[in-house]
Protein backbone atom coordinates (compact mmCIF):
# COMPACT_ATOMS: atom_id res chain seq x y z
CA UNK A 1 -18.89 12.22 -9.69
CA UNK A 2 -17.96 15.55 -11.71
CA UNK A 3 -18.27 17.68 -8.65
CA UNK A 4 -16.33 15.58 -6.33
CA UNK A 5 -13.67 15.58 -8.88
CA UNK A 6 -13.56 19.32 -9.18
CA UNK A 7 -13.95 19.32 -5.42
CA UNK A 8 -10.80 17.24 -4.89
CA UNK A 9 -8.57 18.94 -7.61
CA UNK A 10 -9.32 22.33 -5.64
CA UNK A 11 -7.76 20.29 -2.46
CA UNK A 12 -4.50 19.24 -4.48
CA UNK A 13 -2.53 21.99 -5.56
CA UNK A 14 0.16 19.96 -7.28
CA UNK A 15 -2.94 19.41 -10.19
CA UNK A 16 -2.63 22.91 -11.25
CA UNK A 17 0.91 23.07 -12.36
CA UNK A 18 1.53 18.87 -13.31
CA UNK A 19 -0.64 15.85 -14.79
CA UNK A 20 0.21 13.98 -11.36
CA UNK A 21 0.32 10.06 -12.10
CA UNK A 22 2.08 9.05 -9.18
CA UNK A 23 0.30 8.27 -6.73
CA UNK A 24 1.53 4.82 -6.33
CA UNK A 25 4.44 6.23 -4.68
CA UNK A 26 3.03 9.38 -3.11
CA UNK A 27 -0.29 11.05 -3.09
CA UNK A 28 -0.86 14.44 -2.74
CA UNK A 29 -2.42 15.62 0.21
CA UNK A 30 -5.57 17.36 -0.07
CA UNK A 31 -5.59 20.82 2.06
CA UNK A 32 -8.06 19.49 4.18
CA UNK A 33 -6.16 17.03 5.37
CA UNK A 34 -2.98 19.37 6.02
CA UNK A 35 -5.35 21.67 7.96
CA UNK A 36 -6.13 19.00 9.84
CA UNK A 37 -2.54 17.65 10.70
CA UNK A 38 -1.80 21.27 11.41
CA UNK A 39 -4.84 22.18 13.69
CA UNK A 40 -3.91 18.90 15.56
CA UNK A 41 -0.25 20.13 16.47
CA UNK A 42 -1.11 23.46 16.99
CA UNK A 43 -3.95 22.01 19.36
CA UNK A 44 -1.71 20.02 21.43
CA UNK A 45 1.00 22.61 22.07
CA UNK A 46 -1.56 24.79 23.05
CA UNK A 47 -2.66 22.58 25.40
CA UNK A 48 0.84 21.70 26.65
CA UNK A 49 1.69 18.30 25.20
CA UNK A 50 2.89 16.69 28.42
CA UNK A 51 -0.32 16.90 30.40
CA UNK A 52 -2.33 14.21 31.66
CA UNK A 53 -5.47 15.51 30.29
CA UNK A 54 -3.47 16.64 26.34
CA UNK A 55 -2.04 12.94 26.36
CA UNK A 56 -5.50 11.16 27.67
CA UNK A 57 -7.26 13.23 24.62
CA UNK A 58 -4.93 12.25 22.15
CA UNK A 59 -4.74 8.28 23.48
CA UNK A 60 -8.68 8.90 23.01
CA UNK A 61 -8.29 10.09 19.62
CA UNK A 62 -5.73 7.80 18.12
CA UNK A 63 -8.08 4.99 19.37
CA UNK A 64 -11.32 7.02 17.12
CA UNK A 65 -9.20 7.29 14.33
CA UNK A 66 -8.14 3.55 14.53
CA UNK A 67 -11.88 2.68 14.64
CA UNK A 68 -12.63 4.85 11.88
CA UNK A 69 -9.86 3.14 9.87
CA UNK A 70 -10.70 0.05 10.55
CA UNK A 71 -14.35 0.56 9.58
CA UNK A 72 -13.22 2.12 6.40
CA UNK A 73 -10.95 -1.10 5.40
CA UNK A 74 -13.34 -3.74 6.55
CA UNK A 75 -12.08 -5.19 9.78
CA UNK A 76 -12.00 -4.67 13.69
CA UNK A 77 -10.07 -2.03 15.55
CA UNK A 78 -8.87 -5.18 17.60
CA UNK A 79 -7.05 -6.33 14.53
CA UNK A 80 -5.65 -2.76 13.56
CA UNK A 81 -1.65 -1.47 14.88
CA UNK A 82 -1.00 1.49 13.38
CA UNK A 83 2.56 2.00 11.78
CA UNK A 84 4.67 4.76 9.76
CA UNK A 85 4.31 2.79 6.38
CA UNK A 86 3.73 -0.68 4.48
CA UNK A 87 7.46 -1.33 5.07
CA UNK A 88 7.26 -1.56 8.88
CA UNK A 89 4.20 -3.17 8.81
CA UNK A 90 5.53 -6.14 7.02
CA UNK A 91 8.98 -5.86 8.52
CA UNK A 92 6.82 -6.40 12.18
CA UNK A 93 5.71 -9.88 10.72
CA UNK A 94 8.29 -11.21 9.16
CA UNK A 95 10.68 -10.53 12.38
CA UNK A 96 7.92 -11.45 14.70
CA UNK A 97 7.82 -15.19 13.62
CA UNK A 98 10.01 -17.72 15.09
CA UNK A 99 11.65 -19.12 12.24
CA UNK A 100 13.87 -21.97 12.38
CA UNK A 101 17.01 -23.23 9.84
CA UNK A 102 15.46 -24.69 6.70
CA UNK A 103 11.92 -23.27 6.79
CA UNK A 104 10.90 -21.61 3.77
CA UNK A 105 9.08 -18.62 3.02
CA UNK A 106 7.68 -17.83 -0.79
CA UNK A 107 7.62 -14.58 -2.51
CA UNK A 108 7.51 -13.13 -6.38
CA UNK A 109 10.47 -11.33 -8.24
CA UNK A 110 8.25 -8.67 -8.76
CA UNK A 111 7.44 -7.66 -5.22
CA UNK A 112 8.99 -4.25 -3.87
CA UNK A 113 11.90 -4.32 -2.14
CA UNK A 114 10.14 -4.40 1.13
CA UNK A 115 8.41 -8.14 0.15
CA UNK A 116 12.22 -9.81 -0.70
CA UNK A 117 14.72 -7.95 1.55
CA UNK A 118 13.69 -9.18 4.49
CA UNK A 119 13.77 -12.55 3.76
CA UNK A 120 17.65 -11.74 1.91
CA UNK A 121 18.13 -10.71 5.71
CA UNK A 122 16.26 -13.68 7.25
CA UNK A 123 18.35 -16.31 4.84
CA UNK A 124 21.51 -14.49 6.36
CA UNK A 125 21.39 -14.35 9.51
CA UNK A 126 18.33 -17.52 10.25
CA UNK A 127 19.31 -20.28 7.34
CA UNK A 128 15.72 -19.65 6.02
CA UNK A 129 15.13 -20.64 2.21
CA UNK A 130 13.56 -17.91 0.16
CA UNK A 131 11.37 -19.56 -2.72
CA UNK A 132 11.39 -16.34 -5.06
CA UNK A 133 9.13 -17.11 -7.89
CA UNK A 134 8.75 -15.38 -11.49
CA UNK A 135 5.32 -15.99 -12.97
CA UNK A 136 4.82 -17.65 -15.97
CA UNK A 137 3.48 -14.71 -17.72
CA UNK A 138 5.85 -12.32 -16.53
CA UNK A 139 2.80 -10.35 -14.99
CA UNK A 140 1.00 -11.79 -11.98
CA UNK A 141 1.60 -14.98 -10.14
CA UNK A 142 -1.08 -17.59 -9.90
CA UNK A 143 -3.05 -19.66 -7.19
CA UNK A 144 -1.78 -22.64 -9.21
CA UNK A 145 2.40 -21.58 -9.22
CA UNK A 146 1.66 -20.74 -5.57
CA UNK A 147 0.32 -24.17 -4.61
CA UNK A 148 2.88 -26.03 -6.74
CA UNK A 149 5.98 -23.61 -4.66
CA UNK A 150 4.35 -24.90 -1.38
CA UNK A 151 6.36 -27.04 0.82
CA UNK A 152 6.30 -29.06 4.26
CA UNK A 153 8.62 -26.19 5.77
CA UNK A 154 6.45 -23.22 4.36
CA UNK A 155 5.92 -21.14 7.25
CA UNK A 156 4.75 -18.37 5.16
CA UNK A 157 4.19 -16.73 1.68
CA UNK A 158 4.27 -12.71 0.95
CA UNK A 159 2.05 -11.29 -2.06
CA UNK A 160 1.37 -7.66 -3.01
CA UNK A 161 -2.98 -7.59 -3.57
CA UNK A 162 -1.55 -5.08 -6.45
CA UNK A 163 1.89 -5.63 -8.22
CA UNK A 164 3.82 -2.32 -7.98
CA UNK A 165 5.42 -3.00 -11.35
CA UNK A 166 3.30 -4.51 -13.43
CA UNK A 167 -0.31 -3.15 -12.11
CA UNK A 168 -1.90 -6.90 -11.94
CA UNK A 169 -3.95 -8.11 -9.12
CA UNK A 170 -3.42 -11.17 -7.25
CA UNK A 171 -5.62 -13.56 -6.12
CA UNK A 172 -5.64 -12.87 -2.41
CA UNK A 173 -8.63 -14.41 -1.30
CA UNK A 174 -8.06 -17.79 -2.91
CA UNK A 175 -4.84 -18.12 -2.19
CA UNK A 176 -4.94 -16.82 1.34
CA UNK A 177 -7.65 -20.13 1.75
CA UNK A 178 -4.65 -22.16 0.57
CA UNK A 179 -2.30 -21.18 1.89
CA UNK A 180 -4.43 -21.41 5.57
CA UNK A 181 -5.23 -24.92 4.85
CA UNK A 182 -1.08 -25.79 4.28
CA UNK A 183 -1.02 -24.73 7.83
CA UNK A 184 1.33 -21.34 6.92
CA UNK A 185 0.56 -17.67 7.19
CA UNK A 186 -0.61 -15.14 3.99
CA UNK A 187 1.04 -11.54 4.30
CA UNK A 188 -0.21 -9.05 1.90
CA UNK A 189 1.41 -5.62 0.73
CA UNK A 190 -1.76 -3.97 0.26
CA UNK A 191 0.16 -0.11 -0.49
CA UNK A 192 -1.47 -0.47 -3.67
CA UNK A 193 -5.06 -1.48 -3.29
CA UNK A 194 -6.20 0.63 -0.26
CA UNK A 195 -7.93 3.72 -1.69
CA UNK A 196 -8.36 2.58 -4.90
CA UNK A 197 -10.09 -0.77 -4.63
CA UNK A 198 -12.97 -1.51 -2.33
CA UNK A 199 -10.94 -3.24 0.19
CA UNK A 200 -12.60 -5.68 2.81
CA UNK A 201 -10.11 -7.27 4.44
CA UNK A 202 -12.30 -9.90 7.00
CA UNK A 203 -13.47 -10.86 3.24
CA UNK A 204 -9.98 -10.92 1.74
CA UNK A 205 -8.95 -13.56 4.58
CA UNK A 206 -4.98 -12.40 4.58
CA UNK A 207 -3.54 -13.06 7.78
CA UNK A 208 -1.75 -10.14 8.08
CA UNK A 209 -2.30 -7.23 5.76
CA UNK A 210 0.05 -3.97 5.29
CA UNK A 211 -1.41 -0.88 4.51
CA UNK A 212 0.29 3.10 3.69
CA UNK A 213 -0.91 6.35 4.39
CA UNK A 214 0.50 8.25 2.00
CA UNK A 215 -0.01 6.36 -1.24
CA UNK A 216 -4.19 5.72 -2.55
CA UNK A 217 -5.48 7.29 0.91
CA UNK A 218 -3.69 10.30 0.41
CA UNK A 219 -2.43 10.71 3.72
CA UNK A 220 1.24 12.43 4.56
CA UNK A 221 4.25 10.66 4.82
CA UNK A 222 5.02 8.24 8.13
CA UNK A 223 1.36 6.71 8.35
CA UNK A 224 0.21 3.67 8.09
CA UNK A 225 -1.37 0.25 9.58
CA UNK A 226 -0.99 -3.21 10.04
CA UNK A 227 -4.37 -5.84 9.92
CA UNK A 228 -3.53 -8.73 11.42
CA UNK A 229 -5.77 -11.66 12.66
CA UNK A 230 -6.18 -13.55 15.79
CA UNK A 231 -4.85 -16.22 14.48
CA UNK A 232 -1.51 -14.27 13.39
CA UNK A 233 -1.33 -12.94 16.35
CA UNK A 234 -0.48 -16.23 17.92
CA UNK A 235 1.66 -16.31 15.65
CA UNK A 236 3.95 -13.34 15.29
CA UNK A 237 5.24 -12.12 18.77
CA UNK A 238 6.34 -8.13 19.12
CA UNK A 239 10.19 -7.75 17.88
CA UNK A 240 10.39 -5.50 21.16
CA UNK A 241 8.14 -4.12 23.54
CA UNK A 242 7.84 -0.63 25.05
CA UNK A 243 5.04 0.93 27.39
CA UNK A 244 2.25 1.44 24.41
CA UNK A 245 2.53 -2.28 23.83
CA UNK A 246 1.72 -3.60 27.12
CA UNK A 247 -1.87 -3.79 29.50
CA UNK A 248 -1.01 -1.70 32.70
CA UNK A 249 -3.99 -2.24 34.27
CA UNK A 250 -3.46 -1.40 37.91
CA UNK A 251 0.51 -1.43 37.31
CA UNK A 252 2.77 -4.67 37.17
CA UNK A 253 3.69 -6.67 40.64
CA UNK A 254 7.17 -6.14 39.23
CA UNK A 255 9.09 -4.15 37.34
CA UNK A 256 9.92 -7.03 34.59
CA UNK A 257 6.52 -8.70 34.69
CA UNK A 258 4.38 -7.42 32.05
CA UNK A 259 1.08 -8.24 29.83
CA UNK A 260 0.63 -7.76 26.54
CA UNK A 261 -2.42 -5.82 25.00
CA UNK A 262 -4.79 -8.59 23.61
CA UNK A 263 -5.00 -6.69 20.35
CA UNK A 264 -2.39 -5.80 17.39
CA UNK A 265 -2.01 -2.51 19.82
CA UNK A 266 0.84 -5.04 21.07
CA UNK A 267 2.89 -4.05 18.28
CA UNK A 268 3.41 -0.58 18.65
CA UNK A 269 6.15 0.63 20.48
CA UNK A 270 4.93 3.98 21.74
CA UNK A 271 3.65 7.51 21.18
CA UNK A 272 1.96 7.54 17.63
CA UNK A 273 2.25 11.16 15.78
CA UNK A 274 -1.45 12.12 16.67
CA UNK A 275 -0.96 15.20 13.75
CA UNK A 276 0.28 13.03 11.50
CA UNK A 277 -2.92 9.97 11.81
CA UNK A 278 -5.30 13.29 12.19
CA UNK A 279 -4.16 14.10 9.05
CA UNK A 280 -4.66 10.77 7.22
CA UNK A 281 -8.12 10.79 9.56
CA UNK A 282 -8.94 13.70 6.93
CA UNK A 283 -8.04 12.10 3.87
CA UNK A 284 -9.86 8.72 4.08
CA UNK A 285 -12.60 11.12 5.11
CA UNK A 286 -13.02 12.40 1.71
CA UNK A 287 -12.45 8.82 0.20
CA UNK A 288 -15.22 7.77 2.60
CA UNK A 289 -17.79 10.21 1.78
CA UNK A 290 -17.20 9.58 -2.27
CA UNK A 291 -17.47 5.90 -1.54
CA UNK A 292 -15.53 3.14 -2.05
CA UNK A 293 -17.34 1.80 -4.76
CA UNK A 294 -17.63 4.99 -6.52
CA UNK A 295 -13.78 5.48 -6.22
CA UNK A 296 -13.16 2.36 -8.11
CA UNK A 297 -15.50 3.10 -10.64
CA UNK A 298 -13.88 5.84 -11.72
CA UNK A 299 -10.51 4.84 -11.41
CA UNK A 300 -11.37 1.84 -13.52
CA UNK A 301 -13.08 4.10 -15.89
CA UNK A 302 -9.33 6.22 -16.49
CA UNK A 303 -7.53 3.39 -16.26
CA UNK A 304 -9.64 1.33 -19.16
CA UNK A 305 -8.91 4.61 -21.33
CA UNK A 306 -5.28 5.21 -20.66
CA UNK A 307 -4.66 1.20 -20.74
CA UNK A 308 -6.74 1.09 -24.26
CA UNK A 309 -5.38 3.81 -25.52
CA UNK A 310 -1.70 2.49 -25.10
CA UNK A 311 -2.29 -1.24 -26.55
CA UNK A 312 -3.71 0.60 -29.06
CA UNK A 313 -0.16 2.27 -30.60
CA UNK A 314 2.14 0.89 -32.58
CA UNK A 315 5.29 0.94 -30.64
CA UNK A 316 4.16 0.68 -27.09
CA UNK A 317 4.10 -2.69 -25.37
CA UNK A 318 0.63 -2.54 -22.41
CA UNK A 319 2.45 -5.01 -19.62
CA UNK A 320 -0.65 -4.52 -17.33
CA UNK A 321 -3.72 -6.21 -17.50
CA UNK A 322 -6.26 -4.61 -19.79
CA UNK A 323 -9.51 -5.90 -17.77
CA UNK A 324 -10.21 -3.78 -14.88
CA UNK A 325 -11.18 -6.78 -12.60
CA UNK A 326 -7.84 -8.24 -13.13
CA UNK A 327 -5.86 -4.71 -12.17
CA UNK A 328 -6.09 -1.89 -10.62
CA UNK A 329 -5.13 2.31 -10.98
CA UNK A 330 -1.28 1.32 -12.27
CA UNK A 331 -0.44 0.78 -15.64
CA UNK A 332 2.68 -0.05 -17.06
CA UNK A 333 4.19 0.35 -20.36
CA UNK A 334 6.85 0.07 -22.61
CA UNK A 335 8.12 2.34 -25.28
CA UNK A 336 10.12 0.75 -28.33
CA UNK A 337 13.27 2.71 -29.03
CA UNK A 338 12.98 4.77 -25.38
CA UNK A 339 14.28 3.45 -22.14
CA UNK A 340 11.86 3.24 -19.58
CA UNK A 341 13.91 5.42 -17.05
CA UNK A 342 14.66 7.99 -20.39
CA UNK A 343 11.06 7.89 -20.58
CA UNK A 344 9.36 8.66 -17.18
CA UNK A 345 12.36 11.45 -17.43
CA UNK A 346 11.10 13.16 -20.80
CA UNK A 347 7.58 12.62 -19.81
CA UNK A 348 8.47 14.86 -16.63
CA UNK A 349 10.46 17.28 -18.09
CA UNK A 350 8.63 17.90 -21.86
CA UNK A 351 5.25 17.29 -20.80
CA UNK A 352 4.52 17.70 -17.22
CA UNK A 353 3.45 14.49 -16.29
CA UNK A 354 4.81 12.79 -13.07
CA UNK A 355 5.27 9.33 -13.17
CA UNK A 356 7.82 6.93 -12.69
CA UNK A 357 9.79 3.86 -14.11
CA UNK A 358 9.88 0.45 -12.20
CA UNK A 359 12.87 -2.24 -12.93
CA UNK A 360 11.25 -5.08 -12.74
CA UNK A 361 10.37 -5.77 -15.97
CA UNK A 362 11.69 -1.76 -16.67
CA UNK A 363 8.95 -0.43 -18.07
CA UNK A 364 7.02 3.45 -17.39
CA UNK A 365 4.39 3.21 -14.35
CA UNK A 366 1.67 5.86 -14.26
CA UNK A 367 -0.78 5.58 -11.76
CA UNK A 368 -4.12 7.07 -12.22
CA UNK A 369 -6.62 8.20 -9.39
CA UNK A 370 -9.92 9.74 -8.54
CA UNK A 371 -8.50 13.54 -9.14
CA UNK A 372 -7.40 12.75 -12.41
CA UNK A 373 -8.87 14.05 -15.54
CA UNK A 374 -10.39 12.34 -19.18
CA UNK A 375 -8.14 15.51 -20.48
CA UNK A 376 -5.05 14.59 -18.63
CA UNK A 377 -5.35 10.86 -20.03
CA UNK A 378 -5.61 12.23 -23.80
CA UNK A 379 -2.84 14.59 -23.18
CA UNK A 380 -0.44 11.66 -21.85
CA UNK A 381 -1.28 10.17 -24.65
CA UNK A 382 -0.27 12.36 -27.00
CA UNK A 383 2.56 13.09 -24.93
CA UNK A 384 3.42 9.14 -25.68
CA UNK A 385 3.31 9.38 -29.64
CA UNK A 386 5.58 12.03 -29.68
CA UNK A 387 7.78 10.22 -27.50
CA UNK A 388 7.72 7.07 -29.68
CA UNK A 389 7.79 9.03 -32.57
CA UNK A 390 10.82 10.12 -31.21
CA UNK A 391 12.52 7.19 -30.37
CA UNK A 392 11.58 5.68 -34.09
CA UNK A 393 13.67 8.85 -35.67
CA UNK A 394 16.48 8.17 -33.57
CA UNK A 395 16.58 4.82 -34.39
């Protein structure tokens, strides 16, 4: 695992001037990957974008790199629409169901923006109740405060596999059985499990699933995919359709008669940014050849020490779960006596390390990955007693 570290912190430029723990918002790229994006551009203006043979090629490719995705996250290209983040993925479900006045749809208080404000927007303009739950624990919500939220007029319920602010993991699998057998549909935002947990999704059972590029697979900005099933399909129609969603075949009888793919390629519009999916192509690559497995090992392994090492000072407050099989490569703190946004500021600006501060409970988020170091966790460490020290002395 050593070398493959090494390897990967040679890709990742941004490791030799920061302690990057961020990549729950952004990965870096590795060069690889760039090269690849780049090569891919190059390639096709070279070739002259417009022509047939150019846009057969990349129609080809997109379809090798779907396959290869789809492989890599446990499913069938068939269920696999590629999108430009976790965002539009879920935004493409929630609009694609026909919801009625008084049906309700259940969510969590500590989902990201993208997992409420669509349903603030559906409640506005469709009369559609929004059950927003706040676990018991203040962490992660259970199967049980699911099943007790459920209702007649559930049509569907929206869970994170990973909370973005307090680094727990939900059940998906049982509760996607559930919430099947109440008749309604399971949508998981899954920006921050893919590349970091083994993720299998015809084993997870989620109807639909939402995936990012440029988070845990390292990818560049404006890539993603949507998993959905067959079943969810029938389900969610298209919120519009353009050429790239439809079956041609031998050309329509009429201009306004069309057929849609029978695939999730129905919901995408058109033209996908071949550089841009070449690019994340590259990344999950390198993910692929460490292995899944071996990923998660080691991102449990930094995670254990870093979480440890927190519940382990006086004046720090662990919110994530210590247990690796209840979390994932987030973990999320607070500081007595320093202000979670004061602190992800000072731990920037003093100490080089990038992370972040969530609002929901407000509290520092560091995310660690496979590139990360044993060295960088001690040093945040430190970095964290003088900060509390700190905060004590002002105090």
């Amino acid at each position: 695992m050593a070398q493959w570290v090494e390897a990967l912190r040679r890709q990742l430029p941004v490791t030799r001037q920061w302690i990057y723990m961020n990549t729950g918002t952004s990965g870096p790229v590795p060069e690889p990957a760039l090269e690849a994006e780049a090569q891919a551009a190059r390639a096709m203006s070279e070739a002259g974008p417009g022509r047939e043979a150019t846009v057969r090629a990349g129609e080809a490719r997109l379809e090798t790199i779907r396959q290869e995705l789809a492989r890599f996250l446990g499913t069938s290209p068939e269920r696999l629409s590629l999108t430009q983040s976790t965002s539009d993925g879920i935004a493409k479900v929630v609009a694609g169901l026909p919801w009625r006045p008084g049906d309700e749809v259940i969510t969590s208080e500590l989902e990201h923006a993208s997992g409420i404000l669509p349903f603030a927007y559906l409640r506005d303009r469709a009369g559609v109740r929004v059950r927003l739950l706040r676990p018991r624990d203040g962490v992660c919500l259970t199967v049980d405060e699911l099943r007790e939220a459920l209702t007649p007029r559930t049509r569907l319920v929206c869970m994170s596999h990973v909370s973005y602010s307090t680094g727990a993991r939900l059940p998906v699998e049982a509760a996607a059985e559930m919430v099947q057998q109440h008749g309604a549909l399971l949508l998981v935002d899954g920006a921050q499990s893919a590349g970091v947990l083994p993720v299998n999704l015809e084993a997870l059972g989620a109807d639909a699933y939402a995936v990012p590029g440029q988070k845990w697979l390292l990818g560049p900005e404006g890539t993603g995919v949507l998993a959905i099933t067959p079943r969810a399909q029938e389900w969610v129609a298209p919120t519009s359709l353009a050429w790239a969603s439809v079956d041609h075949g031998d050309g329509p009888a009429h201009p306004l008669a069309y057929r849609l793919k029978p695939s999730a390629r129905r919901y995408e519009l058109a033209t996908m940014s071949l550089p841009l999916f070449e690019g994340l192509r590259a990344s999950v690559a390198i993910l692929d050849q460490v292995g899944a497995t071996a990923v998660w090992e080691r991102v449990a392994s930094l995670a254990t020490r870093l979480k440890e090492g927190l519940a382990a000072r006086p004046g720090v407050e662990l919110i994530t779960p210590l247990e690796a099989d209840r979390s994932a490569g987030l973990v999320t703190f607070k500081l007595r006596g320093v202000p979670a946004p004061e602190a992800a500021r000072l731990l920037t600006e003093r100490y080089r390390v990038v992370g972040r501060w969530v609002p929901r409970p407000e509290a520092v988020r560091l995310s660690v990955h496979l590139f990360n170091t044993e060295d960088e966790v001690e040093r945040v460490l430190e970095a964290i007693d003088e900060l509390v020290a700190g905060g004590r002395r002002e105090r």
